[in-house]
C-alpha atoms as a PDB file:
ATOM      1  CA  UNK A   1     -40.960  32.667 -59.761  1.00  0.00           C
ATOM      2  CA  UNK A   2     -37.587  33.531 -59.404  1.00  0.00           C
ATOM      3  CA  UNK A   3     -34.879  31.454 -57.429  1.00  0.00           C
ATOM      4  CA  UNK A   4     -31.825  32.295 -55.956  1.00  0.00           C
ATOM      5  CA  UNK A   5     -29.173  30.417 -54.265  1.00  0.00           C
ATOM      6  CA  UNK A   6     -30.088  31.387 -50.790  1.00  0.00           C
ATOM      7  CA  UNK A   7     -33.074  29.981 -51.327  1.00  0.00           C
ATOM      8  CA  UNK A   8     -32.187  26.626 -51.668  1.00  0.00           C
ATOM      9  CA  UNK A   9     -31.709  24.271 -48.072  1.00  0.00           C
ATOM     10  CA  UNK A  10     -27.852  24.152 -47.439  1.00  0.00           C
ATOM     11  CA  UNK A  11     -26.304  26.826 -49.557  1.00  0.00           C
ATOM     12  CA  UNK A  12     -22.884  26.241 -50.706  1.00  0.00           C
ATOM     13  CA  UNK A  13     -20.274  27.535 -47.948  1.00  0.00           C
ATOM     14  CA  UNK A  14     -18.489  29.921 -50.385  1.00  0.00           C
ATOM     15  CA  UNK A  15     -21.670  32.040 -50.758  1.00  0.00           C
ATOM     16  CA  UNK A  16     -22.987  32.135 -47.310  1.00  0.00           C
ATOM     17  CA  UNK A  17     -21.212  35.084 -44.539  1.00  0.00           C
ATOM     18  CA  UNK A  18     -19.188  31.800 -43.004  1.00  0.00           C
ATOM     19  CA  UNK A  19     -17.808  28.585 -44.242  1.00  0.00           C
ATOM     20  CA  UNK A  20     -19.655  27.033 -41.758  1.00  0.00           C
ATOM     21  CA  UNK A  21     -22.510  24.824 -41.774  1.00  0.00           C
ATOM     22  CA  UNK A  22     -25.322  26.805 -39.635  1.00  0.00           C
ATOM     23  CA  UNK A  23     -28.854  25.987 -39.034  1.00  0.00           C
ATOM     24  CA  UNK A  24     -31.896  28.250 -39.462  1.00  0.00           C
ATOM     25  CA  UNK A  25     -34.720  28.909 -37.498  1.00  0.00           C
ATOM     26  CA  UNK A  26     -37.012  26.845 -39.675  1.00  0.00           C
ATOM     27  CA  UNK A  27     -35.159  23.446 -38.850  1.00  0.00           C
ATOM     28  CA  UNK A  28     -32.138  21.543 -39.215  1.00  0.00           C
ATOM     29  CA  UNK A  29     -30.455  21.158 -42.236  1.00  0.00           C
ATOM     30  CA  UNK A  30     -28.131  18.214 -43.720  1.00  0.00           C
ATOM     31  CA  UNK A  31     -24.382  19.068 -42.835  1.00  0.00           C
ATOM     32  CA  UNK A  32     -22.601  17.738 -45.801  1.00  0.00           C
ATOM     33  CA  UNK A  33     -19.006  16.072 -45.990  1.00  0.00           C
ATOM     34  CA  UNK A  34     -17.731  18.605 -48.519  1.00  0.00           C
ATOM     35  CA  UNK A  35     -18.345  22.007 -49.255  1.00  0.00           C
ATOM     36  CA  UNK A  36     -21.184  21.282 -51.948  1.00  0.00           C
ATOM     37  CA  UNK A  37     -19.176  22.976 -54.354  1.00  0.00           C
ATOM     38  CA  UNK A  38     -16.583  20.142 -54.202  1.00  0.00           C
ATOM     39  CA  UNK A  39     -16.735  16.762 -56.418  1.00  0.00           C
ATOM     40  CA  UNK A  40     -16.524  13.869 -53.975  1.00  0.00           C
ATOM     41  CA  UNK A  41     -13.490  12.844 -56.696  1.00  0.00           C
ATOM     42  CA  UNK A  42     -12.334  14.403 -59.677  1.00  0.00           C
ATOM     43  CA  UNK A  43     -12.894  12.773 -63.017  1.00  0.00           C
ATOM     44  CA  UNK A  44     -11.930  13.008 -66.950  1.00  0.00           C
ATOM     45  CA  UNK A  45     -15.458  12.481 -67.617  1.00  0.00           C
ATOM     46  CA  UNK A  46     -19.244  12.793 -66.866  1.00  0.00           C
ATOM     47  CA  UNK A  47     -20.702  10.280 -64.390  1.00  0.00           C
ATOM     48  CA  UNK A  48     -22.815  10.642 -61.309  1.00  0.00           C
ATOM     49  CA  UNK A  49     -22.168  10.488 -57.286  1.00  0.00           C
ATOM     50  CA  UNK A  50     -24.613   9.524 -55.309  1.00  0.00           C
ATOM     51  CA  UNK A  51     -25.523   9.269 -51.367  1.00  0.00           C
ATOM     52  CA  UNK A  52     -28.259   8.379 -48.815  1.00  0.00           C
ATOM     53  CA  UNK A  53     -30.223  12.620 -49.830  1.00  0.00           C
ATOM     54  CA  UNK A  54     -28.179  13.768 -52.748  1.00  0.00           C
ATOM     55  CA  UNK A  55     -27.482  12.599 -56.214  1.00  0.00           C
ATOM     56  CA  UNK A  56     -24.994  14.740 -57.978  1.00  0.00           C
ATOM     57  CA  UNK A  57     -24.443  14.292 -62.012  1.00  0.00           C
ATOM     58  CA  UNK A  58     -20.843  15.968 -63.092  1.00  0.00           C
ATOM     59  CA  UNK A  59     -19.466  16.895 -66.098  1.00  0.00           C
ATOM     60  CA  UNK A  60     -15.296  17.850 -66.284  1.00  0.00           C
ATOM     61  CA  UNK A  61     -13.482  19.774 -69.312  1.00  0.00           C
ATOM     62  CA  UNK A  62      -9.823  20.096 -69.320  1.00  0.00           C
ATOM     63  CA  UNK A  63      -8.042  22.868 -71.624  1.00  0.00           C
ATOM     64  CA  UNK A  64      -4.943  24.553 -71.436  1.00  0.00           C
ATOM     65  CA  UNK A  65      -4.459  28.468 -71.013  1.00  0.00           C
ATOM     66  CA  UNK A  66      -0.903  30.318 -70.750  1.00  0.00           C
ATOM     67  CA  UNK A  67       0.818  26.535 -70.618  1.00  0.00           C
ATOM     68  CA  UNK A  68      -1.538  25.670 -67.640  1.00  0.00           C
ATOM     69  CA  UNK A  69      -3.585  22.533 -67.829  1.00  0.00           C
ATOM     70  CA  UNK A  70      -6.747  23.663 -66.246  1.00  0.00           C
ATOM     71  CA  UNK A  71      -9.903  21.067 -65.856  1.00  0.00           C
ATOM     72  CA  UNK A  72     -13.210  22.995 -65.159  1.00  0.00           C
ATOM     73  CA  UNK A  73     -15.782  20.743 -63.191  1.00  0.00           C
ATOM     74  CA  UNK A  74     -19.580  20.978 -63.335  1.00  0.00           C
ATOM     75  CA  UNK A  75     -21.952  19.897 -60.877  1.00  0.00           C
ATOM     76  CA  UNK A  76     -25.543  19.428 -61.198  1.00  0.00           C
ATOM     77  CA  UNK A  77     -27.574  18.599 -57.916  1.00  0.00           C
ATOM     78  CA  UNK A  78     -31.546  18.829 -57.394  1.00  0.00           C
ATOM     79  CA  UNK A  79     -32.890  21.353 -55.192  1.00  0.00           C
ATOM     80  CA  UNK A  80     -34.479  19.504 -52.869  1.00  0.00           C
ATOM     81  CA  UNK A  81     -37.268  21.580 -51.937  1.00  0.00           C
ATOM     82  CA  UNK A  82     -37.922  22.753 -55.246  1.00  0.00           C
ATOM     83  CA  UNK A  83     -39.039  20.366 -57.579  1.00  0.00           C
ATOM     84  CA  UNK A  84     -37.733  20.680 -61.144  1.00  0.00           C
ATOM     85  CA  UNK A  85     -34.944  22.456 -60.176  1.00  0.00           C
ATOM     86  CA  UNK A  86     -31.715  21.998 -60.486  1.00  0.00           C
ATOM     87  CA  UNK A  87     -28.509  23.637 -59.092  1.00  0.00           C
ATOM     88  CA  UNK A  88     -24.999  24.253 -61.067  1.00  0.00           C
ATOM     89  CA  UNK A  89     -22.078  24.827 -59.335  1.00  0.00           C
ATOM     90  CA  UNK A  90     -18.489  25.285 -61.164  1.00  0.00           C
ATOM     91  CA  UNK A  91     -14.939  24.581 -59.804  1.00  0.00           C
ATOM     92  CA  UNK A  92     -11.496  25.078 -61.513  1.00  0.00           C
ATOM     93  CA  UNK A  93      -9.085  22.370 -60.546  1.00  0.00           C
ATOM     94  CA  UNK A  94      -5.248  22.520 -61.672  1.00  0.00           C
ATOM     95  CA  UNK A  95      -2.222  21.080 -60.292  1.00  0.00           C
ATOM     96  CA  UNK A  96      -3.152  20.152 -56.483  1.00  0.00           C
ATOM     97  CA  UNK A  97      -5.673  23.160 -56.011  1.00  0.00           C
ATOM     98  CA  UNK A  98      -9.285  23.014 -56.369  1.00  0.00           C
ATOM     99  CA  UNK A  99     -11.982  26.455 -56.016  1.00  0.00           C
ATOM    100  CA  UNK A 100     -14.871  27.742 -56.635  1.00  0.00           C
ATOM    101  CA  UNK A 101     -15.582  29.639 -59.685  1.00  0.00           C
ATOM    102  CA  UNK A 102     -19.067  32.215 -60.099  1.00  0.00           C
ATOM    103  CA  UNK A 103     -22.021  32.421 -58.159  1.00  0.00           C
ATOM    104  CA  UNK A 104     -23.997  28.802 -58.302  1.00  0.00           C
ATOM    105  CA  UNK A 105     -26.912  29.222 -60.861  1.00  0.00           C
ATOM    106  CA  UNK A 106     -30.393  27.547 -60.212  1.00  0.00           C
ATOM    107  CA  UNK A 107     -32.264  26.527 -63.295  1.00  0.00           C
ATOM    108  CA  UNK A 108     -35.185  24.465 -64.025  1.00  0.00           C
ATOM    109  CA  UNK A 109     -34.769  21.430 -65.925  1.00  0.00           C
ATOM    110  CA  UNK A 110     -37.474  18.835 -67.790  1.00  0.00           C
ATOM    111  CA  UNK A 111     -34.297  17.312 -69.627  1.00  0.00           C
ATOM    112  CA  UNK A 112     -31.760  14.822 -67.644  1.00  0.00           C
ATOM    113  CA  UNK A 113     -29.282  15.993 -66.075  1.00  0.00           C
ATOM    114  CA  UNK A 114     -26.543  13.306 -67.978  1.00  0.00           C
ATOM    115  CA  UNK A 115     -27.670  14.153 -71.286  1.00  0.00           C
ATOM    116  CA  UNK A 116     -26.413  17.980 -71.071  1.00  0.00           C
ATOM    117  CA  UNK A 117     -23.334  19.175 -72.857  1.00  0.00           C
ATOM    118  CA  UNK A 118     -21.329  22.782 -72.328  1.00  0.00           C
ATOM    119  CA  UNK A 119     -19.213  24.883 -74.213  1.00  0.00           C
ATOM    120  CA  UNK A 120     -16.479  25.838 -72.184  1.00  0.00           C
ATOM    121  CA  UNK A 121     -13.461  28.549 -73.282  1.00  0.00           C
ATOM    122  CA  UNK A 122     -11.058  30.938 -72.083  1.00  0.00           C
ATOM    123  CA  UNK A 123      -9.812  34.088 -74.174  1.00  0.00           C
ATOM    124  CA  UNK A 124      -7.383  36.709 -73.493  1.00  0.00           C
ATOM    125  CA  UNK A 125      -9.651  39.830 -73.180  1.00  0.00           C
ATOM    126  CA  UNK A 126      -6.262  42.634 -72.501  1.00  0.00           C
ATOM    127  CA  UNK A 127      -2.920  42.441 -71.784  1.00  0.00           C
ATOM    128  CA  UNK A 128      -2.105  41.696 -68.465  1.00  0.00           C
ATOM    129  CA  UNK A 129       1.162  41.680 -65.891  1.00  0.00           C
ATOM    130  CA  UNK A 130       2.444  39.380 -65.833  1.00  0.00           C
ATOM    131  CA  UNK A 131       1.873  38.163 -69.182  1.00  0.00           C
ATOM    132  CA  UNK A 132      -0.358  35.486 -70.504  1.00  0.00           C
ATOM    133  CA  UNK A 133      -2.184  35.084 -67.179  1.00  0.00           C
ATOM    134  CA  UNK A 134      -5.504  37.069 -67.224  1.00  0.00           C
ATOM    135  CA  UNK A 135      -8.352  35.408 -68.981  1.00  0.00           C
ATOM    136  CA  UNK A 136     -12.199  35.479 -69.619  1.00  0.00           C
ATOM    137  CA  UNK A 137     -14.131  32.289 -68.895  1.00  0.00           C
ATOM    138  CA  UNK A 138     -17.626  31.600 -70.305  1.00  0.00           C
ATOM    139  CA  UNK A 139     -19.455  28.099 -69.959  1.00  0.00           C
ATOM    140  CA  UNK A 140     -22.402  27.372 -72.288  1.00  0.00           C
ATOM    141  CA  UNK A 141     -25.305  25.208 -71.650  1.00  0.00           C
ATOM    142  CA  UNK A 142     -26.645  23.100 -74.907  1.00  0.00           C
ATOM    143  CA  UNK A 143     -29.785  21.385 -74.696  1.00  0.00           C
ATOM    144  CA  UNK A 144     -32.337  20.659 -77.645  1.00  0.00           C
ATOM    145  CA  UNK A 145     -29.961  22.417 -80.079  1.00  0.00           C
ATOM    146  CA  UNK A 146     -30.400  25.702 -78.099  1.00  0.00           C
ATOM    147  CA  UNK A 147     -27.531  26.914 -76.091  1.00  0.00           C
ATOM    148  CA  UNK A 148     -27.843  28.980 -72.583  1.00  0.00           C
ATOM    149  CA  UNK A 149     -25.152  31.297 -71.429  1.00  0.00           C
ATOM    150  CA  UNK A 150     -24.287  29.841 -67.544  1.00  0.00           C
ATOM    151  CA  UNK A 151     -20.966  30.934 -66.123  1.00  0.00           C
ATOM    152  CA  UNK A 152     -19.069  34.085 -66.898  1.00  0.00           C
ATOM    153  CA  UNK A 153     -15.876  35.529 -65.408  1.00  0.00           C
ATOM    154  CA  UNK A 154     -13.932  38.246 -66.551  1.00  0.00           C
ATOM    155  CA  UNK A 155     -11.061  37.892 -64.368  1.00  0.00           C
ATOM    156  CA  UNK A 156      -9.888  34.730 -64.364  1.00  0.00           C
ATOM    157  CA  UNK A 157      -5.924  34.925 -63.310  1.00  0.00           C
ATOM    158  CA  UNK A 158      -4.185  32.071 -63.794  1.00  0.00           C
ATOM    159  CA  UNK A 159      -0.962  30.576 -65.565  1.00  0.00           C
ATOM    160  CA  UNK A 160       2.217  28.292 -65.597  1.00  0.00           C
ATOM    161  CA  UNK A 161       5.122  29.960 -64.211  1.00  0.00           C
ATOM    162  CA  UNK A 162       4.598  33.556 -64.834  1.00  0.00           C
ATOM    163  CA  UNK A 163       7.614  35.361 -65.523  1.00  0.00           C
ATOM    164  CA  UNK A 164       6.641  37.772 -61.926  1.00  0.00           C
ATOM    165  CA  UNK A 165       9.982  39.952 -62.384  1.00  0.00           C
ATOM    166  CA  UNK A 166       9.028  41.368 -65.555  1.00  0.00           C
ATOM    167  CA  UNK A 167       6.439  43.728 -63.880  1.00  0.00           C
ATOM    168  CA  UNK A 168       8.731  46.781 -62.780  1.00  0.00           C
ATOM    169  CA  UNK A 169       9.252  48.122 -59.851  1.00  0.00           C
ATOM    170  CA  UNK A 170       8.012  45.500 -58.438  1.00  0.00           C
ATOM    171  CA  UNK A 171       8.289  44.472 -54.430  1.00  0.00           C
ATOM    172  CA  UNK A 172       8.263  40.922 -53.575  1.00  0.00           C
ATOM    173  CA  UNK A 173       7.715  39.399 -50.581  1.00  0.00           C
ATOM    174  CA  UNK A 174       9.873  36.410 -49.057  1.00  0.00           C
ATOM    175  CA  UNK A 175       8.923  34.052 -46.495  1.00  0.00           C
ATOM    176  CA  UNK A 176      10.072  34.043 -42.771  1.00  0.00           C
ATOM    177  CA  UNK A 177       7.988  31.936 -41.089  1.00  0.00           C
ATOM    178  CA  UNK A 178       6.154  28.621 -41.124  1.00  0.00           C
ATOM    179  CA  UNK A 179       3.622  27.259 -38.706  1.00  0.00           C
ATOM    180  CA  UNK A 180       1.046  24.490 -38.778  1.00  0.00           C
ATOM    181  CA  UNK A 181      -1.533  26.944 -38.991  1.00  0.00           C
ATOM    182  CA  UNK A 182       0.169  30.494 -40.969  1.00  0.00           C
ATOM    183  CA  UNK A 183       2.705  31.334 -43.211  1.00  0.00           C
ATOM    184  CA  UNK A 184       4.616  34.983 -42.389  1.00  0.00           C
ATOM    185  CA  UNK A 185       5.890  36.571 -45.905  1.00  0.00           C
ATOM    186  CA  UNK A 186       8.084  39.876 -45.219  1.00  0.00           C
ATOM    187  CA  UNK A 187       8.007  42.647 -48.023  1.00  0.00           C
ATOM    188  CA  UNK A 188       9.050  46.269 -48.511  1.00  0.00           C
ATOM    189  CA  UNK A 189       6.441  48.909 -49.020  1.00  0.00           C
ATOM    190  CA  UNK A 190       6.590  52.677 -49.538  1.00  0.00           C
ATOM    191  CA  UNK A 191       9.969  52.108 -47.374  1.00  0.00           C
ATOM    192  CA  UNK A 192       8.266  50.176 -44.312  1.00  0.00           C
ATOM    193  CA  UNK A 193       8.720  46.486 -43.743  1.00  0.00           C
ATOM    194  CA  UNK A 194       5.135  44.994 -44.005  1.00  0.00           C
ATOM    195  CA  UNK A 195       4.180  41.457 -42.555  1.00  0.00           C
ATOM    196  CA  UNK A 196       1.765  39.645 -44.925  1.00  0.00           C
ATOM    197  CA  UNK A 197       0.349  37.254 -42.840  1.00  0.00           C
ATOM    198  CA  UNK A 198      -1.772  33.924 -44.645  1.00  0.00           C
ATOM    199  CA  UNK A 199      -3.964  31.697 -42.530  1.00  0.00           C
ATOM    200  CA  UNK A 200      -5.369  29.048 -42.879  1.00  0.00           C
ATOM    201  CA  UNK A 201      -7.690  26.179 -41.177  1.00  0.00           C
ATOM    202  CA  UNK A 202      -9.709  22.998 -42.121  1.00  0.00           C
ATOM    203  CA  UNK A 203     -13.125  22.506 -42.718  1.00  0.00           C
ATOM    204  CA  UNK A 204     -13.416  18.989 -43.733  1.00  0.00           C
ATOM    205  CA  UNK A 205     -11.356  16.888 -45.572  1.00  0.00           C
ATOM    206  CA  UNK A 206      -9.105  18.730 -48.278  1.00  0.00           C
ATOM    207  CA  UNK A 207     -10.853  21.292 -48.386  1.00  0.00           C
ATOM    208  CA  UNK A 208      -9.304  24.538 -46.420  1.00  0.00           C
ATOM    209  CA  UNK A 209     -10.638  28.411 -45.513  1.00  0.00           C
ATOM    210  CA  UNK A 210      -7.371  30.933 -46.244  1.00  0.00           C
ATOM    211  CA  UNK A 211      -7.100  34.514 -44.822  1.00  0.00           C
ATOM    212  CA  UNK A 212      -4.099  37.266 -45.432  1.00  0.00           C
ATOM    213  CA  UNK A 213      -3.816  39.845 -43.109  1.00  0.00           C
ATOM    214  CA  UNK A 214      -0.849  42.380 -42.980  1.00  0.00           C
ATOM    215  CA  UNK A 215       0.767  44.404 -40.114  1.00  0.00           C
ATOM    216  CA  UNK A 216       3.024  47.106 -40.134  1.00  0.00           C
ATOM    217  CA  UNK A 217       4.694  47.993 -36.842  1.00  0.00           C
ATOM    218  CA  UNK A 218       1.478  47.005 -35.018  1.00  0.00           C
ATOM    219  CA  UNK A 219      -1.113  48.134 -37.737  1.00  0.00           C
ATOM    220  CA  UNK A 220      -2.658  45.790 -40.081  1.00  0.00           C
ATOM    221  CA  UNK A 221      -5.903  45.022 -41.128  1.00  0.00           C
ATOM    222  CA  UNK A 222      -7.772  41.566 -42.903  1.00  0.00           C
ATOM    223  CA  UNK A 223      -6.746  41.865 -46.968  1.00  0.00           C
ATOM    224  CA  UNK A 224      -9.453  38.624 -47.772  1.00  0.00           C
ATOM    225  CA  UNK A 225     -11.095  35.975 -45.787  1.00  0.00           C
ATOM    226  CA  UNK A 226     -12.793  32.754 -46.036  1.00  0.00           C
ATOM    227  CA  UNK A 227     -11.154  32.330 -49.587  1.00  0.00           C
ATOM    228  CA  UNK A 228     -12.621  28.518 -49.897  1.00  0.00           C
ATOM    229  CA  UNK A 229      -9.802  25.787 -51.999  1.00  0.00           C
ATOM    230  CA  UNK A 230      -9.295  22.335 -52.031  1.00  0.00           C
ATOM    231  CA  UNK A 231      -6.036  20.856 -51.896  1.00  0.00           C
ATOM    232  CA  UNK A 232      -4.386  17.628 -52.296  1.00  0.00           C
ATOM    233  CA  UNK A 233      -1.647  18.614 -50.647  1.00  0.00           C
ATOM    234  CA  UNK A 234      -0.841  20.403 -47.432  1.00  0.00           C
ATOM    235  CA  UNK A 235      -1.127  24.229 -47.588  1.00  0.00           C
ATOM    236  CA  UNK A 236       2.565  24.430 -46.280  1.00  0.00           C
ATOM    237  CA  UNK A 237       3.633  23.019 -49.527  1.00  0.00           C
ATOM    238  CA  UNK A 238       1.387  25.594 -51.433  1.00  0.00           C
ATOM    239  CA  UNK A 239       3.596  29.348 -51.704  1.00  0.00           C
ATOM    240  CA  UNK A 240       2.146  32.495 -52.831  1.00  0.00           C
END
């Protein structure tokens, strides 16, 4: 039998049409503090949360890529209504911002959880603009001396002070307003003053949903939404 994520009771937010918690027809379903992508903490090393429903095992590795200390955080949890089977879920934390990486993988386990150990790299698959900042991610799963290919990403942009200006021609945008609630960045495009337009608003603690829009003289249109990240700071203090 095959399992998917959306088969599982209380998929994670960033997979599901809304950040939201929402019931289905078949029942309530446990609204949990955190998006269940999220660590309750982060950590330098494996060890296990627990609560009242859920017991969570997770394992962190920290590398650096393009001078950027990046820590990528695993996170096993049981599938409640399936027994044997396990759920992995995979966020990239560095500097005060937390996300989501891949789609969550199900998987079903007869070894414990603790006892697992990955393989997880980054390599430069092409040159990129700027420079140094586009990477492929793969995390291997080792158990029994046989390893399991889990995450994969391809475009994984990230890095320590890019050097932005080197990409010609360039147009950058420059903030012009700040609200509780929105940030206003003001560009040139094709000669037309464009409005780019982030949003943002809490779903529980830390953790935030972001939206860009952009305008131009009364036209615009949504660029991304629901974009789930945790931060440890306030998203005023975070700048495109």
């Amino acid at each position: 039998m095959s399992l998917y994520p959306s088969d599982f009771d209380d998929p994670s937010p960033a997979y599901t049409p809304t950040p939201l918690w929402v019931p289905n027809a078949h029942g309530s379903r446990r609204l949990p503090t955190l998006p269940r992508h999220f660590a309750a903490r982060s950590i330098d090393s494996t060890s296990s949360t627990s609560s009242s429903d859920v017991q969570k095992v997770i394992h962190a590795y920290s590398l650096i890529a393009g001078s950027a200390e990046l820590q990528f955080i695993i996170t096993i949890e049981p599938a409640l209504e399936f027994p044997g089977h396990h759920l992995f879920f995979l966020t990239l934390k560095t500097g005060a911002a937390e996300r989501p990486l891949c789609q969550p993988v199900a998987l079903k386990l007869q070894v414990e959880p603790r006892e697992l150990t990955f393989s997880v790299f980054v390599f430069p698959p092409k040159t990129s603009l700027p420079q140094g900042c586009l990477w492929s991610l793969r995390v291997w799963l080792r158990s029994n001396e046989i390893d399991h290919r889990l995450f994969s990403d391809d475009r994984l942009w990230i890095g320590k002070d890019p050097d932005f200006y080197s990409i010609e021609d360039a147009s950058f945008a420059r903030l012009r307003e700040s609200r509780p609630d929105m940030q206003v960045y003001k560009t040139v495009l094709g000669r037309t003053l464009i409005d780019l337009i982030v949003r943002w608003r809490r779903i529980s603690n830390k953790v935030y949903s972001v939206s860009l829009d952009y305008d131009a003289s009364g036209v615009g249109r949504t660029l991304f939404t629901d974009f789930i990240v945790r931060l440890d700071c306030p998203p005023q203090d975070v700048g495109p």
